[in-house]
PDB file of N, CA and C in Angstrom:
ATOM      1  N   UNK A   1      14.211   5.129  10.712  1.00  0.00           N
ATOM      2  CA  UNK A   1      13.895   3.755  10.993  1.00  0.00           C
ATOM      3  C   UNK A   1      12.554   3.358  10.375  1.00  0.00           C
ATOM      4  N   UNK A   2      11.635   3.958  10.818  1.00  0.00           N
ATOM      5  CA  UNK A   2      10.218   3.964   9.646  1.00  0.00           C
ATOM      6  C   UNK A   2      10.282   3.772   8.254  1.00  0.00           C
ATOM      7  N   UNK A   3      11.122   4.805   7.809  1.00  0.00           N
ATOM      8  CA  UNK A   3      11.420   4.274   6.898  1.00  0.00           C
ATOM      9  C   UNK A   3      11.778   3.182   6.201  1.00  0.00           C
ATOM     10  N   UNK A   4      13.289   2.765   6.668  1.00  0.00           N
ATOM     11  CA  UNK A   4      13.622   1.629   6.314  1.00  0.00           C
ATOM     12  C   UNK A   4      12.736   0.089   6.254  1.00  0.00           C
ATOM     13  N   UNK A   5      12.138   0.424   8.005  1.00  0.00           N
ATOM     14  CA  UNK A   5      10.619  -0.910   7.879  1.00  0.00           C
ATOM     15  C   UNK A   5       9.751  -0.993   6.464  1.00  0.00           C
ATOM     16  N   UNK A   6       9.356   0.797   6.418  1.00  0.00           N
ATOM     17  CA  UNK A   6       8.194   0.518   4.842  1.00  0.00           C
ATOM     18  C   UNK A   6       8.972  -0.204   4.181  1.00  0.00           C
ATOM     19  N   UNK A   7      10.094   0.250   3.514  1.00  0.00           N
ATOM     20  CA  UNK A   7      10.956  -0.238   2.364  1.00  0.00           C
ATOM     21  C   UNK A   7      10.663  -1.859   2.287  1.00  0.00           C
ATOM     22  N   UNK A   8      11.032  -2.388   4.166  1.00  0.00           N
ATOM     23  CA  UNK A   8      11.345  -3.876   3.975  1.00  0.00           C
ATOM     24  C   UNK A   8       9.815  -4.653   3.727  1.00  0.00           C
ATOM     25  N   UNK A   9       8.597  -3.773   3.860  1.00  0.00           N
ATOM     26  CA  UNK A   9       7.405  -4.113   3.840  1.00  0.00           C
ATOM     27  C   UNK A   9       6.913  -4.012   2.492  1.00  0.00           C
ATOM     28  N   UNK A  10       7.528  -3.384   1.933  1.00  0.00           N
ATOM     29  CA  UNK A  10       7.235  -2.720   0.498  1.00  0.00           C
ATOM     30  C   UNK A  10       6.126  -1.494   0.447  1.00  0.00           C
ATOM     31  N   UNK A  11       6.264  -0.917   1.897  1.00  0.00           N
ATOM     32  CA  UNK A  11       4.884   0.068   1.685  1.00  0.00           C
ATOM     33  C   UNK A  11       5.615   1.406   1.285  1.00  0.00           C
ATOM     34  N   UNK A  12       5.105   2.282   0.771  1.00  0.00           N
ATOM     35  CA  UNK A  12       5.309   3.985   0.542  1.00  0.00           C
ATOM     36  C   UNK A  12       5.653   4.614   2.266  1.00  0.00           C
ATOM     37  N   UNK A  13       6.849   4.891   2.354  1.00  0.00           N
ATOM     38  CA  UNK A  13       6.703   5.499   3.431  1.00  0.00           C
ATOM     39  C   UNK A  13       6.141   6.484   4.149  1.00  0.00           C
ATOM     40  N   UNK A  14       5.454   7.301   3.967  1.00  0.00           N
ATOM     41  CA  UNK A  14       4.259   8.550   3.723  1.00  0.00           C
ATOM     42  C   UNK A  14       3.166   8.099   4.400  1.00  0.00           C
ATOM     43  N   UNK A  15       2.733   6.828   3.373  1.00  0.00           N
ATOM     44  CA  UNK A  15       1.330   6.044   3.702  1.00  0.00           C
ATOM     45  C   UNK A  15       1.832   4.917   5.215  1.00  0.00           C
ATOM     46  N   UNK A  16       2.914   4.741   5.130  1.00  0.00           N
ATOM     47  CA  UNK A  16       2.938   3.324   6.473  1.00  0.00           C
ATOM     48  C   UNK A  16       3.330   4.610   7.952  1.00  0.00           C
ATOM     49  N   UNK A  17       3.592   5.834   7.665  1.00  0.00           N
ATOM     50  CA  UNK A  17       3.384   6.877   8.574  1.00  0.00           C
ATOM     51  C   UNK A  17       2.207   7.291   9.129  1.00  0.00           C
ATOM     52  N   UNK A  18       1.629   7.476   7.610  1.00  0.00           N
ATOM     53  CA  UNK A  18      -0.159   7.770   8.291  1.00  0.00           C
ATOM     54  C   UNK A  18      -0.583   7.001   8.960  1.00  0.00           C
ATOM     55  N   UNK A  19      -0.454   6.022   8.801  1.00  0.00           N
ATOM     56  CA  UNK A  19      -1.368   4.519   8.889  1.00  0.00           C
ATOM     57  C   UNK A  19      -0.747   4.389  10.937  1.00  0.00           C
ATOM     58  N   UNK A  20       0.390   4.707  11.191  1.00  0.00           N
ATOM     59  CA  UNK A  20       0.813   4.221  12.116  1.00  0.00           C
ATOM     60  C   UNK A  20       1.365   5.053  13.296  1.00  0.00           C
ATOM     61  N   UNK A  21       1.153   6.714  12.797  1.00  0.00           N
ATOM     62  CA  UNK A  21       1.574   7.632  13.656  1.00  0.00           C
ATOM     63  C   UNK A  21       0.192   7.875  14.898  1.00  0.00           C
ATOM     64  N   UNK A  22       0.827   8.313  15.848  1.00  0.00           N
ATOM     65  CA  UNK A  22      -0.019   8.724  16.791  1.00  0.00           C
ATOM     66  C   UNK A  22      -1.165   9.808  16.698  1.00  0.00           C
ATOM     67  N   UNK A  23      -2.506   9.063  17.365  1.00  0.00           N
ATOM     68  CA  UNK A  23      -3.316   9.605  16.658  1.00  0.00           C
ATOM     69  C   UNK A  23      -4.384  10.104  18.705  1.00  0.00           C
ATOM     70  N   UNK A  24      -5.218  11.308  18.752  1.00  0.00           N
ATOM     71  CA  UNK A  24      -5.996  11.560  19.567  1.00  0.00           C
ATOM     72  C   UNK A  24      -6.513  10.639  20.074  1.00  0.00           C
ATOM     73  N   UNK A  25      -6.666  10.379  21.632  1.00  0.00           N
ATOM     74  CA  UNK A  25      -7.936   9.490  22.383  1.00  0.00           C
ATOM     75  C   UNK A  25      -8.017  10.111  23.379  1.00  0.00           C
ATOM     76  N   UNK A  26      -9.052   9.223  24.217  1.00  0.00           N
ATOM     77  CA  UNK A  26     -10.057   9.599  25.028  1.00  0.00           C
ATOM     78  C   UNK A  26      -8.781  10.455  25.858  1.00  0.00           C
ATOM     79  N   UNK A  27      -7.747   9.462  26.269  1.00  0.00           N
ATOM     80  CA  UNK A  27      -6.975   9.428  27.072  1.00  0.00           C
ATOM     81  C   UNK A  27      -5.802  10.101  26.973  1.00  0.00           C
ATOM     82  N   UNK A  28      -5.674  10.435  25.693  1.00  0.00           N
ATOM     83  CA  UNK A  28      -4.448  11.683  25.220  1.00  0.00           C
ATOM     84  C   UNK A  28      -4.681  12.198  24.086  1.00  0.00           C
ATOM     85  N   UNK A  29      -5.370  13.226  24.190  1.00  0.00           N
ATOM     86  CA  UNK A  29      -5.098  14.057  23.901  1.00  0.00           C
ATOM     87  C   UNK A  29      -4.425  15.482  23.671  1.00  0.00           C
ATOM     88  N   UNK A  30      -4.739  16.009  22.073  1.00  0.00           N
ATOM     89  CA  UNK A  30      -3.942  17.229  21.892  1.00  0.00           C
ATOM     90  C   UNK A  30      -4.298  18.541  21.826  1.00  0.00           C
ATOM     91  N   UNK A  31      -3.918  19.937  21.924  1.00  0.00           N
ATOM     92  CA  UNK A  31      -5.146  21.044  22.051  1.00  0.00           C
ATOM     93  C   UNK A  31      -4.558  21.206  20.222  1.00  0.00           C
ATOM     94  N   UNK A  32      -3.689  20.982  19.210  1.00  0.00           N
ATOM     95  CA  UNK A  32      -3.993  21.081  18.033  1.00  0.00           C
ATOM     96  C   UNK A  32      -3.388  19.660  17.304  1.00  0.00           C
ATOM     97  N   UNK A  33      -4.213  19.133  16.453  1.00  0.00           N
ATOM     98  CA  UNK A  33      -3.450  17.948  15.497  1.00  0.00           C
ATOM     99  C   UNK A  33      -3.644  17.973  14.056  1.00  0.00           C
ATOM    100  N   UNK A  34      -2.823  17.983  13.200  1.00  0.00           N
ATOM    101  CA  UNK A  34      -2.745  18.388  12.430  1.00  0.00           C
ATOM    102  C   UNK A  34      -1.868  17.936  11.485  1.00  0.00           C
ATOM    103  N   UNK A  35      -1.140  16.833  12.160  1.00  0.00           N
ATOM    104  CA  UNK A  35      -0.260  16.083  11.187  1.00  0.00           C
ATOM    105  C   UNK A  35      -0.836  15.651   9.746  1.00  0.00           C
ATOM    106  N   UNK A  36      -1.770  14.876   9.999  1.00  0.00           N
ATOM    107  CA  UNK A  36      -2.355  14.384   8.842  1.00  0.00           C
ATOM    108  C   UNK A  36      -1.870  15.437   7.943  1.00  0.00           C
ATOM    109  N   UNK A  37      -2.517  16.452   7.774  1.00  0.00           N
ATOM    110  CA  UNK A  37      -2.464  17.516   6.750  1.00  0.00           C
ATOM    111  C   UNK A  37      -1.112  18.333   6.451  1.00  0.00           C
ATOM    112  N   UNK A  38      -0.027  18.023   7.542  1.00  0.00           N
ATOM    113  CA  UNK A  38       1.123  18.757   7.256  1.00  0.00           C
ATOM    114  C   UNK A  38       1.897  17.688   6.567  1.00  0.00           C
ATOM    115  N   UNK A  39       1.772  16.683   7.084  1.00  0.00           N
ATOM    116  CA  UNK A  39       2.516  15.152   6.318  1.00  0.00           C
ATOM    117  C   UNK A  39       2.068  15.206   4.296  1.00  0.00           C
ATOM    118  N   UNK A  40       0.581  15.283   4.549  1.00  0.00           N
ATOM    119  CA  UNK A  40      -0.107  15.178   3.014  1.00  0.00           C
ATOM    120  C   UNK A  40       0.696  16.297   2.202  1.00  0.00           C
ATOM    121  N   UNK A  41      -0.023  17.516   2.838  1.00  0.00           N
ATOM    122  CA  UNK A  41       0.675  18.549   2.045  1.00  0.00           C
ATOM    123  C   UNK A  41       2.181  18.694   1.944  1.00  0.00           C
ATOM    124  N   UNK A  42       3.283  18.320   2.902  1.00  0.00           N
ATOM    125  CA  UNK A  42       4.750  18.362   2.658  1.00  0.00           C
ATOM    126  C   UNK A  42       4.909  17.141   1.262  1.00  0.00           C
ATOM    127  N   UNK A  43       4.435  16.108   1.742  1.00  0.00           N
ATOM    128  CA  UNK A  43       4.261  15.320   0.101  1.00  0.00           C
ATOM    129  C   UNK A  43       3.841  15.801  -1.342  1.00  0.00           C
ATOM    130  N   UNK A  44       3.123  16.423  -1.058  1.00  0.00           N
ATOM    131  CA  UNK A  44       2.419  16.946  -2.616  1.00  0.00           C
ATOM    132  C   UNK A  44       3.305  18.170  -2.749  1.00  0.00           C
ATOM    133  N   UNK A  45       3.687  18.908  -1.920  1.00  0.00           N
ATOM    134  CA  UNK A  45       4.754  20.112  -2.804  1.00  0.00           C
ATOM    135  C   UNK A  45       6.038  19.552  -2.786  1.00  0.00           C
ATOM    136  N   UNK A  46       6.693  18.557  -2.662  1.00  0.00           N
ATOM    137  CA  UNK A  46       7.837  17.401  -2.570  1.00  0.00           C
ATOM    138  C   UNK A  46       7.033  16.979  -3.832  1.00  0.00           C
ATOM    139  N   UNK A  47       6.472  16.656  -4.250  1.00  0.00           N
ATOM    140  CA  UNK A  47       5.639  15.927  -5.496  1.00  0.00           C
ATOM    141  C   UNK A  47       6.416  14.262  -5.360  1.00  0.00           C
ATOM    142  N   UNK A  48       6.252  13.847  -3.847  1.00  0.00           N
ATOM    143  CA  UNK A  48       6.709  12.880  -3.799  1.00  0.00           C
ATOM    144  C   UNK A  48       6.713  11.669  -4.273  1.00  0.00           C
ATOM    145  N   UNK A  49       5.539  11.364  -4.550  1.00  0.00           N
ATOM    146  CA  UNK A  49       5.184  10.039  -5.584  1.00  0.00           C
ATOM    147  C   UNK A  49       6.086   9.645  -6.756  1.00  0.00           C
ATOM    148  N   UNK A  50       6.504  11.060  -7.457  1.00  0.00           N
ATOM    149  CA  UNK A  50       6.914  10.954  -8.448  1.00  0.00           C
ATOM    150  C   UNK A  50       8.640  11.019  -8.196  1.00  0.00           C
ATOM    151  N   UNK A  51       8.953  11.637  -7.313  1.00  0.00           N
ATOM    152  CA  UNK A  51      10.456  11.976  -6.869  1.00  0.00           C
ATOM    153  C   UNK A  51      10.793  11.036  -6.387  1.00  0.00           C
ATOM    154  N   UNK A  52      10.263  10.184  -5.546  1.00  0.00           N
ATOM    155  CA  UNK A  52      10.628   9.084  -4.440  1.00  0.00           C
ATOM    156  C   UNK A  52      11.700   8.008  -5.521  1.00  0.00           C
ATOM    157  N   UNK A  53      12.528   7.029  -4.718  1.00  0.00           N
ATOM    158  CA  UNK A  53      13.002   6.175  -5.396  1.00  0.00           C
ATOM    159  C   UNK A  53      12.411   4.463  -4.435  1.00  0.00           C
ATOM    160  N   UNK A  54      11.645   4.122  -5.319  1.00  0.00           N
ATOM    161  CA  UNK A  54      10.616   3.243  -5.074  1.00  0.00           C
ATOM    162  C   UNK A  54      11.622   1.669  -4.437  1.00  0.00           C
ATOM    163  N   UNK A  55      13.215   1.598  -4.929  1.00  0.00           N
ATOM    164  CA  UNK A  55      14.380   1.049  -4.151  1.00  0.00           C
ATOM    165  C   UNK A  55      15.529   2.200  -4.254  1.00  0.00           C
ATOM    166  N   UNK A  56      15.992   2.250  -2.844  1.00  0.00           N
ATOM    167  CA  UNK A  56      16.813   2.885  -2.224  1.00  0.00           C
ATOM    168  C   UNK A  56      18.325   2.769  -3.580  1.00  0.00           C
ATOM    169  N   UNK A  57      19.437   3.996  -3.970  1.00  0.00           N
ATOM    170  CA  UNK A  57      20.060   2.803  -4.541  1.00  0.00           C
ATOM    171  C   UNK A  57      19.902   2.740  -6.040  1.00  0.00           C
ATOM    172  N   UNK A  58      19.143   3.311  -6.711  1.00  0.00           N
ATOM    173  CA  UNK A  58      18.341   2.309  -7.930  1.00  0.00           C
ATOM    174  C   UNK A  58      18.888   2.740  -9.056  1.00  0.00           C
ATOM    175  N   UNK A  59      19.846   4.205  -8.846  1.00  0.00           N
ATOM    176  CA  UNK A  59      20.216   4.989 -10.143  1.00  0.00           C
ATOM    177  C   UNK A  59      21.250   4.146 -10.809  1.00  0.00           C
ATOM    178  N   UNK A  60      21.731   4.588 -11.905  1.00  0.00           N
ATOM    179  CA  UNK A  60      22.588   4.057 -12.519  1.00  0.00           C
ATOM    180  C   UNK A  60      24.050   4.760 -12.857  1.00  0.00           C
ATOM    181  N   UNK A  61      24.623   3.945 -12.395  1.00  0.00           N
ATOM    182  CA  UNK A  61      26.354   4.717 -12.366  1.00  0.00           C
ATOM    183  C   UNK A  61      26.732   4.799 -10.848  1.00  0.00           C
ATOM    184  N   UNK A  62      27.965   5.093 -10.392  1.00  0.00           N
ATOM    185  CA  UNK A  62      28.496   5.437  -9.282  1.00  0.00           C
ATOM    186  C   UNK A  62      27.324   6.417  -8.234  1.00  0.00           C
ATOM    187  N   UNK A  63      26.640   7.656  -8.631  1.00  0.00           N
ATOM    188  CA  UNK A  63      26.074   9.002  -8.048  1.00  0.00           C
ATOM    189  C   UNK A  63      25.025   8.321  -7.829  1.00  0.00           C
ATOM    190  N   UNK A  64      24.954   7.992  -6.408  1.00  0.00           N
ATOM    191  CA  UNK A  64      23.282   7.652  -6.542  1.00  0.00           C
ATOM    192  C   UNK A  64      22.453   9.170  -5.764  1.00  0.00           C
ATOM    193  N   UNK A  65      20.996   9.314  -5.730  1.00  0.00           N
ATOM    194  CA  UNK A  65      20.467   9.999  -5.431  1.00  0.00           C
ATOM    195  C   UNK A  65      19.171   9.463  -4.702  1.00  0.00           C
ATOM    196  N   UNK A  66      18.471  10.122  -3.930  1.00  0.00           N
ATOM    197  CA  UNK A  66      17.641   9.711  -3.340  1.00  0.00           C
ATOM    198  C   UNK A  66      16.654  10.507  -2.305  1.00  0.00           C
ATOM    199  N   UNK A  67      15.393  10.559  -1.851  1.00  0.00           N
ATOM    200  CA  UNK A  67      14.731  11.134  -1.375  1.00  0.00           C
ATOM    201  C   UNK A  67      14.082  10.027   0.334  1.00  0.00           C
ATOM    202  N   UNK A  68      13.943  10.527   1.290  1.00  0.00           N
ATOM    203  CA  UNK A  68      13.631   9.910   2.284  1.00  0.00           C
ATOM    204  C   UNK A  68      12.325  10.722   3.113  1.00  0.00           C
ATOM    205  N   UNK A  69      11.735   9.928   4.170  1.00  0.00           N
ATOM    206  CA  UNK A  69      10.573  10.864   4.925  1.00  0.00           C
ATOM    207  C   UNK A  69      10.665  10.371   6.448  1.00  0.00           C
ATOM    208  N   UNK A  70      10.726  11.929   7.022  1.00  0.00           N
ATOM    209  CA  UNK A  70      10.579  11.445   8.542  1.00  0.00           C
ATOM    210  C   UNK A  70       9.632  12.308   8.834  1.00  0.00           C
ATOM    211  N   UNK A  71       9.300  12.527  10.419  1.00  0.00           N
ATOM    212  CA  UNK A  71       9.343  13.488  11.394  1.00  0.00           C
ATOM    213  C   UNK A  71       9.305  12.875  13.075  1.00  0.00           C
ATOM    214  N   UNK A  72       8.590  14.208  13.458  1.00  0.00           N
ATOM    215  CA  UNK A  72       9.325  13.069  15.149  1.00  0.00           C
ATOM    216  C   UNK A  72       7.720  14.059  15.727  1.00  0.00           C
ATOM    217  N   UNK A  73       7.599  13.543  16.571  1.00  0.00           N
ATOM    218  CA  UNK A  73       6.631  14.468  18.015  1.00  0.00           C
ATOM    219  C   UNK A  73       7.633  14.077  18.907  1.00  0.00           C
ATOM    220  N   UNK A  74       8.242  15.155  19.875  1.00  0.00           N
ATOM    221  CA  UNK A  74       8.613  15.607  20.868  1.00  0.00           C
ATOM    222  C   UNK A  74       7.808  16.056  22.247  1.00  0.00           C
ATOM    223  N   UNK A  75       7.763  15.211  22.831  1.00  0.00           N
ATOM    224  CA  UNK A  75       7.266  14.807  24.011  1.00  0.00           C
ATOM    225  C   UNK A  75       5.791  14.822  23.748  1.00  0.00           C
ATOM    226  N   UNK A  76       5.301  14.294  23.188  1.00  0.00           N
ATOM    227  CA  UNK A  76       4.145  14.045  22.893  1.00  0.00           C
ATOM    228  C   UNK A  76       3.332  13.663  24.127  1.00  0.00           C
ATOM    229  N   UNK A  77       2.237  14.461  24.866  1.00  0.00           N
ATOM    230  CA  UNK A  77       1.572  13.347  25.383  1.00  0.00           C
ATOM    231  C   UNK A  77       2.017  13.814  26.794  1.00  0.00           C
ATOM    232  N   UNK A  78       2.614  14.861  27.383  1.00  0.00           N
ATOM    233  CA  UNK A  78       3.368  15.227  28.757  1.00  0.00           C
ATOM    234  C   UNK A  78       2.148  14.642  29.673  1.00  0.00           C
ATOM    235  N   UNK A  79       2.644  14.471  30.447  1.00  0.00           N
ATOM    236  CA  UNK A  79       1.744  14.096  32.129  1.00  0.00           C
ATOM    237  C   UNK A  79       1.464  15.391  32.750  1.00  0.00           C
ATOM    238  N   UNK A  80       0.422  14.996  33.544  1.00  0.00           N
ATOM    239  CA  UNK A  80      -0.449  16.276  34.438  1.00  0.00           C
ATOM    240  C   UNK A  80       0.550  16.567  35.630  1.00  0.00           C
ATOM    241  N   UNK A  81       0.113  17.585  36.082  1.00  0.00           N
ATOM    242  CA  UNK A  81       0.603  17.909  36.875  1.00  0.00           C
ATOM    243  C   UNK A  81      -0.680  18.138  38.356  1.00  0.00           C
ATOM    244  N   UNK A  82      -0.308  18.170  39.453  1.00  0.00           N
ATOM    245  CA  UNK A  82      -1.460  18.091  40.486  1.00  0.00           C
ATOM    246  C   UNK A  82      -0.930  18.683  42.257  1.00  0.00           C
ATOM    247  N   UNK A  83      -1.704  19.274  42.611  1.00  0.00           N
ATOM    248  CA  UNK A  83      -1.595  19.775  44.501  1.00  0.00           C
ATOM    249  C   UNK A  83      -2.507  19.191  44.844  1.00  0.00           C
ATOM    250  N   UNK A  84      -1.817  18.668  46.071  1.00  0.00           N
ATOM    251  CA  UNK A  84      -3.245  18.851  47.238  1.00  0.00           C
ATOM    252  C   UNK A  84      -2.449  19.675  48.556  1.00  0.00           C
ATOM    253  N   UNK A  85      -3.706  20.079  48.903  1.00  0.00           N
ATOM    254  CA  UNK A  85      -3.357  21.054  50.767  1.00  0.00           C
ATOM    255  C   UNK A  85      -4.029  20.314  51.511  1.00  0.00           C
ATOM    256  N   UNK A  86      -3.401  19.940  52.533  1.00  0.00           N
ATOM    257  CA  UNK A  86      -4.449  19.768  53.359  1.00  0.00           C
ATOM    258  C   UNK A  86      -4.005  20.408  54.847  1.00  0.00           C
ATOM    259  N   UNK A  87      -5.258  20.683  55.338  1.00  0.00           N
ATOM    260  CA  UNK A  87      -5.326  21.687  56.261  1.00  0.00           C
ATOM    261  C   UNK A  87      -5.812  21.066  57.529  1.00  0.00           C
ATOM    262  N   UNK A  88      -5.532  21.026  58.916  1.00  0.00           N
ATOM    263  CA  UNK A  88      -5.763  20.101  60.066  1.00  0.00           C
ATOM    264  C   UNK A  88      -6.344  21.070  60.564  1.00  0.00           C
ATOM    265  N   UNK A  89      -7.008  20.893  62.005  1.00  0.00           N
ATOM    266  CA  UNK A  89      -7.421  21.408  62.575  1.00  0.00           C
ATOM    267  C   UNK A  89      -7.232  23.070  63.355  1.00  0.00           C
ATOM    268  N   UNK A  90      -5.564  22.513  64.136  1.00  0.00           N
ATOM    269  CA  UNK A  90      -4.512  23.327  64.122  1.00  0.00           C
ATOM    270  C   UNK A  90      -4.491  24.907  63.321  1.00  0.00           C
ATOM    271  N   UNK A  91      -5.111  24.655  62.003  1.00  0.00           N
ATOM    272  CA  UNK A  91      -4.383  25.334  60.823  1.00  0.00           C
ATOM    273  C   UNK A  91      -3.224  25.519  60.325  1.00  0.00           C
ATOM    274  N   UNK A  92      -2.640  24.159  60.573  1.00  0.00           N
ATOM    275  CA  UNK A  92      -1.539  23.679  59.888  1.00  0.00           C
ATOM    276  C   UNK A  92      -1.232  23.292  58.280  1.00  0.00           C
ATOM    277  N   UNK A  93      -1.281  23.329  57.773  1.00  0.00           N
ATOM    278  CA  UNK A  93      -1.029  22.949  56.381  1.00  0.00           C
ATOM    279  C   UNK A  93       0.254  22.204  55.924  1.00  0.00           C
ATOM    280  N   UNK A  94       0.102  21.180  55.061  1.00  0.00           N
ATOM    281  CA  UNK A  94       0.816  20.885  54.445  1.00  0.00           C
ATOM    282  C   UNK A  94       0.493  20.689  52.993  1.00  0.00           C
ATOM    283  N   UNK A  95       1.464  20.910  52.327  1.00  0.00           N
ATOM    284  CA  UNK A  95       1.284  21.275  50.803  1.00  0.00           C
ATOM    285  C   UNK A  95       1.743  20.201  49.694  1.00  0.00           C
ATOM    286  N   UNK A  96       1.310  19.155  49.370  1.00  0.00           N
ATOM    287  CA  UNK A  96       1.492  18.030  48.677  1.00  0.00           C
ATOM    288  C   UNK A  96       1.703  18.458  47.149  1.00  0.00           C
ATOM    289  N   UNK A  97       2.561  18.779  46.170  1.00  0.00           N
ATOM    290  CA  UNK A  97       3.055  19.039  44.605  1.00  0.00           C
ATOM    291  C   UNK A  97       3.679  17.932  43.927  1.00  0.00           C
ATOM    292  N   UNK A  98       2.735  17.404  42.378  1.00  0.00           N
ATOM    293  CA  UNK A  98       3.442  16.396  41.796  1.00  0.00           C
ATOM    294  C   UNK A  98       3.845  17.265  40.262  1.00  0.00           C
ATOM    295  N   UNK A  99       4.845  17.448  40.310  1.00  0.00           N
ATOM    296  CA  UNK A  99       4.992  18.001  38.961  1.00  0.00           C
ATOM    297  C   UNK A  99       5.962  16.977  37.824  1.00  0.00           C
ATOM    298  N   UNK A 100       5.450  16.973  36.647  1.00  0.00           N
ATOM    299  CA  UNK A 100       5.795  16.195  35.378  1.00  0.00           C
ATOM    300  C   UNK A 100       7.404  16.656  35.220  1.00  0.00           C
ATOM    301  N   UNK A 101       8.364  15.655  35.483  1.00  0.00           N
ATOM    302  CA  UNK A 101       9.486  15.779  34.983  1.00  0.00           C
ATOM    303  C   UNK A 101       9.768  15.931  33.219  1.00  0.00           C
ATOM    304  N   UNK A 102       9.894  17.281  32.703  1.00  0.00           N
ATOM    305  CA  UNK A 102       9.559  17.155  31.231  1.00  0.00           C
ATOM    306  C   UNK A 102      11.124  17.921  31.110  1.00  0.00           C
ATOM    307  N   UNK A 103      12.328  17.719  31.944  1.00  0.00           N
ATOM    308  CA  UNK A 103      13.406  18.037  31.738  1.00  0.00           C
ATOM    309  C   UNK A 103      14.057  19.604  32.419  1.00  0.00           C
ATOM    310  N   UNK A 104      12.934  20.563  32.641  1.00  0.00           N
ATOM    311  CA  UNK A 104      13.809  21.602  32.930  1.00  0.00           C
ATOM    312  C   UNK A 104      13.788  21.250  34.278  1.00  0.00           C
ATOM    313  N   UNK A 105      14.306  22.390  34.701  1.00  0.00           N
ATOM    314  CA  UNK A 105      14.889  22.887  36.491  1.00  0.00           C
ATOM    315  C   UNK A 105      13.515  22.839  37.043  1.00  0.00           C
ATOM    316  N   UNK A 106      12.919  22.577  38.127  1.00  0.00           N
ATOM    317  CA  UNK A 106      11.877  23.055  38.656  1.00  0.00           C
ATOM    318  C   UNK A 106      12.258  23.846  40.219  1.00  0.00           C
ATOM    319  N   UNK A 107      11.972  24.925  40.300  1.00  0.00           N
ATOM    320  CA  UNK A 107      12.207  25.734  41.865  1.00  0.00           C
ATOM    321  C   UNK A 107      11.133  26.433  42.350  1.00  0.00           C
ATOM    322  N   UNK A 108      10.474  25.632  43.083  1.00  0.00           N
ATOM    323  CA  UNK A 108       9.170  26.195  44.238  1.00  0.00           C
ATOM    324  C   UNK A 108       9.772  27.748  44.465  1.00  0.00           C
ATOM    325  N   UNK A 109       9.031  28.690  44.682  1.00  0.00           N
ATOM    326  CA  UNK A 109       9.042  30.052  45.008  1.00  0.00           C
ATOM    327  C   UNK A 109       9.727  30.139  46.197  1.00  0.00           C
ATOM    328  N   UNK A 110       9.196  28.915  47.417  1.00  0.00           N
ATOM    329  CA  UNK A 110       9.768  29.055  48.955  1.00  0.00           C
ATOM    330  C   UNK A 110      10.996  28.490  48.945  1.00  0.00           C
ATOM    331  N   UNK A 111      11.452  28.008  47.934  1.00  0.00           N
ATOM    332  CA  UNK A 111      12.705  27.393  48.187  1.00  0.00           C
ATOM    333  C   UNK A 111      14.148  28.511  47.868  1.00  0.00           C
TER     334      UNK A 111
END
């Protein structure tokens, strides 16, 4: 889909990726990022500039050929997870758990 937008924008799809992929803040962060440099470098050994077809389509004759660019982040960005105990007088406890639905099974030990 990125793709297709550059095309209709007329930008290089590569460059309207950089320009627009998710990038570190205060507020989400990553413990490695590194796209920039895996995006650049998958381009330059693709020697994409030169391979790319600047319109989709463009060859001549029936065979067309063509080169495209994606990638994806997969769950980018998960939510925290957090306890509280709290403990009464009694020494009662109750045990308060918020855990990030990120798709698997989750099973408390006591259960």
């Amino acid at each position: 889909m990125m793709d297709e937008v550059a095309y209709q924008l007329g930008i290089d799809p590569v460059e309207f990726t950089l320009k627009n992929m998710r990038r570190p803040t205060e507020q989400q962060q990553f413990t490695n990022y590194s796209l920039k440099e895996v995006i650049n470098n998958g381009a330059q050994r693709f020697n994409w500039q030169t391979r790319r077809r600047v319109t989709p389509g463009s060859d001549e004759g029936p065979i067309k050929r063509g080169a495209g660019f994606s990638f994806m982040m997969f769950r980018a960005g998960v939510g925290t997870s957090s306890a509280i105990l709290r403990v009464n007088t009694n020494e009662e406890y109750t045990l308060y758990v918020g855990v990030t639905d990120i798709g698997q099974v989750r099973k408390p030990p006591w259960e």
